[in-house]
Protein backbone atom coordinates (compact mmCIF):
# COMPACT_ATOMS: atom_id res chain seq x y z
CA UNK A 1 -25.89 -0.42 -3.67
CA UNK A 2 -26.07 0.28 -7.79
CA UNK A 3 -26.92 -3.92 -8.21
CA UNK A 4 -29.81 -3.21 -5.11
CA UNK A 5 -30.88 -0.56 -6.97
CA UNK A 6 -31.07 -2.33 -10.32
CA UNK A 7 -32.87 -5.32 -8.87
CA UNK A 8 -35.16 -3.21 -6.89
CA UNK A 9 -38.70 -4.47 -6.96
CA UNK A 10 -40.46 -3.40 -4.04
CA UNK A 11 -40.73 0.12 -2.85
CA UNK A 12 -40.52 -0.94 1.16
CA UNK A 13 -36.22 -1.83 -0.34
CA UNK A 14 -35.29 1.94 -0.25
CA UNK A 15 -35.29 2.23 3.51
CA UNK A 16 -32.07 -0.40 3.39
CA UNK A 17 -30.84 1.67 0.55
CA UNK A 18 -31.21 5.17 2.35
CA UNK A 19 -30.04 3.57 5.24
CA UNK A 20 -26.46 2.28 3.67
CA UNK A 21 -26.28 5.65 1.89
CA UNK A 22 -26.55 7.71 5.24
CA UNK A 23 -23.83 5.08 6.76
CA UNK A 24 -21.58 5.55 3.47
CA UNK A 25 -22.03 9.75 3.35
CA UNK A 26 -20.84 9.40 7.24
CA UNK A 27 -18.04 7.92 6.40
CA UNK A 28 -16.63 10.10 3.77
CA UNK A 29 -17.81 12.81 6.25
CA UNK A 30 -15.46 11.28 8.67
CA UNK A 31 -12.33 10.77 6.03
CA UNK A 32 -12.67 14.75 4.99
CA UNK A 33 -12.97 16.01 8.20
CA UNK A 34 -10.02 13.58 9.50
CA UNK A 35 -7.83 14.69 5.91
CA UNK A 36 -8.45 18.54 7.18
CA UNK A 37 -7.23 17.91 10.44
CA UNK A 38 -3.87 16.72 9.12
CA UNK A 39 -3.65 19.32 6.66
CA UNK A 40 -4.13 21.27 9.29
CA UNK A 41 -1.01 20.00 10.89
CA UNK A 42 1.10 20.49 7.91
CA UNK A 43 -0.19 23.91 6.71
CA UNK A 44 -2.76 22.86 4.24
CA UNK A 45 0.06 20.49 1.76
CA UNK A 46 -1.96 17.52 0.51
CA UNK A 47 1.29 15.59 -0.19
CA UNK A 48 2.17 15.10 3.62
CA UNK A 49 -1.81 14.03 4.34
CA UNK A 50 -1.34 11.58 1.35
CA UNK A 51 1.91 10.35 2.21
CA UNK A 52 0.73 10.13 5.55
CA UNK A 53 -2.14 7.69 4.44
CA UNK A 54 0.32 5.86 1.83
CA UNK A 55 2.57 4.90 4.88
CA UNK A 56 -0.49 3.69 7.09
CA UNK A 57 -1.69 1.75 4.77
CA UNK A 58 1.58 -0.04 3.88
CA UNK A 59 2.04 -0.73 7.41
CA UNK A 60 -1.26 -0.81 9.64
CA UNK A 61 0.49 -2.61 12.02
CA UNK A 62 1.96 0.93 13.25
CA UNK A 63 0.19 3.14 15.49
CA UNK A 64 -1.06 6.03 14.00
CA UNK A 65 0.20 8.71 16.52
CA UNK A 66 3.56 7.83 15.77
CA UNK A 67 3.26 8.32 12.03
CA UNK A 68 1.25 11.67 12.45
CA UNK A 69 4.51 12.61 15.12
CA UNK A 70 7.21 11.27 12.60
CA UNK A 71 5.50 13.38 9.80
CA UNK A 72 5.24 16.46 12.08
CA UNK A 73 8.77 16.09 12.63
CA UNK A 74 9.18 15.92 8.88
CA UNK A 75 7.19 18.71 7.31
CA UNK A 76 8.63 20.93 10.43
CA UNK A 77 12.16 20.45 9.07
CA UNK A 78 11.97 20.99 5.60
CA UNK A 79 8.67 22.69 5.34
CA UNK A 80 10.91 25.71 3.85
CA UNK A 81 11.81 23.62 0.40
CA UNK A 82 8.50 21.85 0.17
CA UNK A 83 6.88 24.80 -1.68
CA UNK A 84 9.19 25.14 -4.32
CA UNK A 85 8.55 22.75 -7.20
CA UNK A 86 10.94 23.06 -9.61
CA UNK A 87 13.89 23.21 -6.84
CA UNK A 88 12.83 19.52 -5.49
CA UNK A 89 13.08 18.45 -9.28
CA UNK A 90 16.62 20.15 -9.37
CA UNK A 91 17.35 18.39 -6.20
CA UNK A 92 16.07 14.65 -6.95
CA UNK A 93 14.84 11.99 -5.39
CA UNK A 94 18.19 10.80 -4.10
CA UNK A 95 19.47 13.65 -2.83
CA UNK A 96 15.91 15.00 -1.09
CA UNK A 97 15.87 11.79 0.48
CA UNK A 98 19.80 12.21 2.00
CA UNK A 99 19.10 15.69 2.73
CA UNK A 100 15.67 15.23 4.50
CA UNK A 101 17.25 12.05 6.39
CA UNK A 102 19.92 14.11 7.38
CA UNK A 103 17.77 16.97 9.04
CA UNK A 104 15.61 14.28 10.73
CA UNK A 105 17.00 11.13 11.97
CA UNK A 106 19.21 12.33 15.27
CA UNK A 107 15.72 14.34 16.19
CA UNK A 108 13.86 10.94 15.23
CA UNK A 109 15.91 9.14 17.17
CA UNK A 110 15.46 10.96 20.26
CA UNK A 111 11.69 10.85 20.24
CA UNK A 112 9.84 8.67 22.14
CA UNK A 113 6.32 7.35 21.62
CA UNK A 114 3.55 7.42 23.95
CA UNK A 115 3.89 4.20 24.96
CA UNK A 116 7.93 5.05 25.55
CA UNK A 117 9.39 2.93 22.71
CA UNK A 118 11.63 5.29 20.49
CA UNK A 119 10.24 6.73 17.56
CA UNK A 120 12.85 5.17 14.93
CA UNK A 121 12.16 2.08 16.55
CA UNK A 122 8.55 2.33 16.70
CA UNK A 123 8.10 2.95 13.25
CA UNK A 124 11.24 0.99 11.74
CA UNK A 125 12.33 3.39 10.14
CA UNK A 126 16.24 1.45 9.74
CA UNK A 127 13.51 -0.30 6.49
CA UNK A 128 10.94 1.80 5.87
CA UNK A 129 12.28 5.51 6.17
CA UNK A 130 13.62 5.61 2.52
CA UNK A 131 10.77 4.22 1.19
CA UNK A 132 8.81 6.70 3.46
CA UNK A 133 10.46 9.44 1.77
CA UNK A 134 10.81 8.63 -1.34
CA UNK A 135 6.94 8.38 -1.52
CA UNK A 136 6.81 11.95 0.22
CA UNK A 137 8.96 13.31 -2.90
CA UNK A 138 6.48 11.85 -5.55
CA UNK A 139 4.42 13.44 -4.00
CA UNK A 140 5.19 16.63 -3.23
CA UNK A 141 5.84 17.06 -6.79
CA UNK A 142 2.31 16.18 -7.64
CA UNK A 143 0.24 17.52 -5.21
């Protein structure tokens, strides 16, 4: 749009600009109201909505209801340490990651997708669940 606009010689040109700028404004329209709704879902911490995005974009192959239901299942587990800053850098990576696999993985395992597959399964989380969480950690400590 900025090289259209630099190159712009005729007047009649800003209705194709306007235009792409209305399509681009809808779109981050769209991402903001889609981030809200998931920080909706985990009581307003960025880190989950970010993590959650991190993970779909590593794997786009997944379907995105799972990962919102795998991060539900998450944040509802251990949304009573997430909070607390200074005890996740006490605990460590290493050891939130145990703990938080610990709380999760029998109710993970039980789960079942829409489409009836198991959630562990679904999301293969046997090779990505570590590096799920260890993304989570980073950043809960940042955000």
């Amino acid at each position: 749009i900025f090289e259209k606009l630099s190159m712009l010689t005729n007047i009649d040109d800003l209705d194709e600009i306007n235009e792409e700028l209305k399509n681009i404004m809808e779109e981050i329209e769209n991402i903001n109201r889609e981030n809200e709704r998931l920080s909706v879902l985990y009581d307003g911490h960025f880190a989950f909505v970010k993590s959650f995005q991190d993970f779909e974009n590593t794997y786009p192959d997944f379907n995105r209801k799972d990962i919102e239901q795998l991060f539900k299942i998450i944040y509802d587990n251990i949304k009573g340490i997430v909070d607390n800053t200074e005890n996740l850098q006490m605990q460590g990576r290493e050891n939130f990651v145990s703990t938080t696999k610990q709380k999760v993985t029998q109710i993970v395992f039980k789960e079942k997708t829409e489409s009836g597959v198991g959630l562990y399964k679904a999301l293969k989380l046997g090779t990505t669940f570590k590096y799920l969480l260890e993304q989570l950690y980073t950043n809960l400590l940042i955000y």
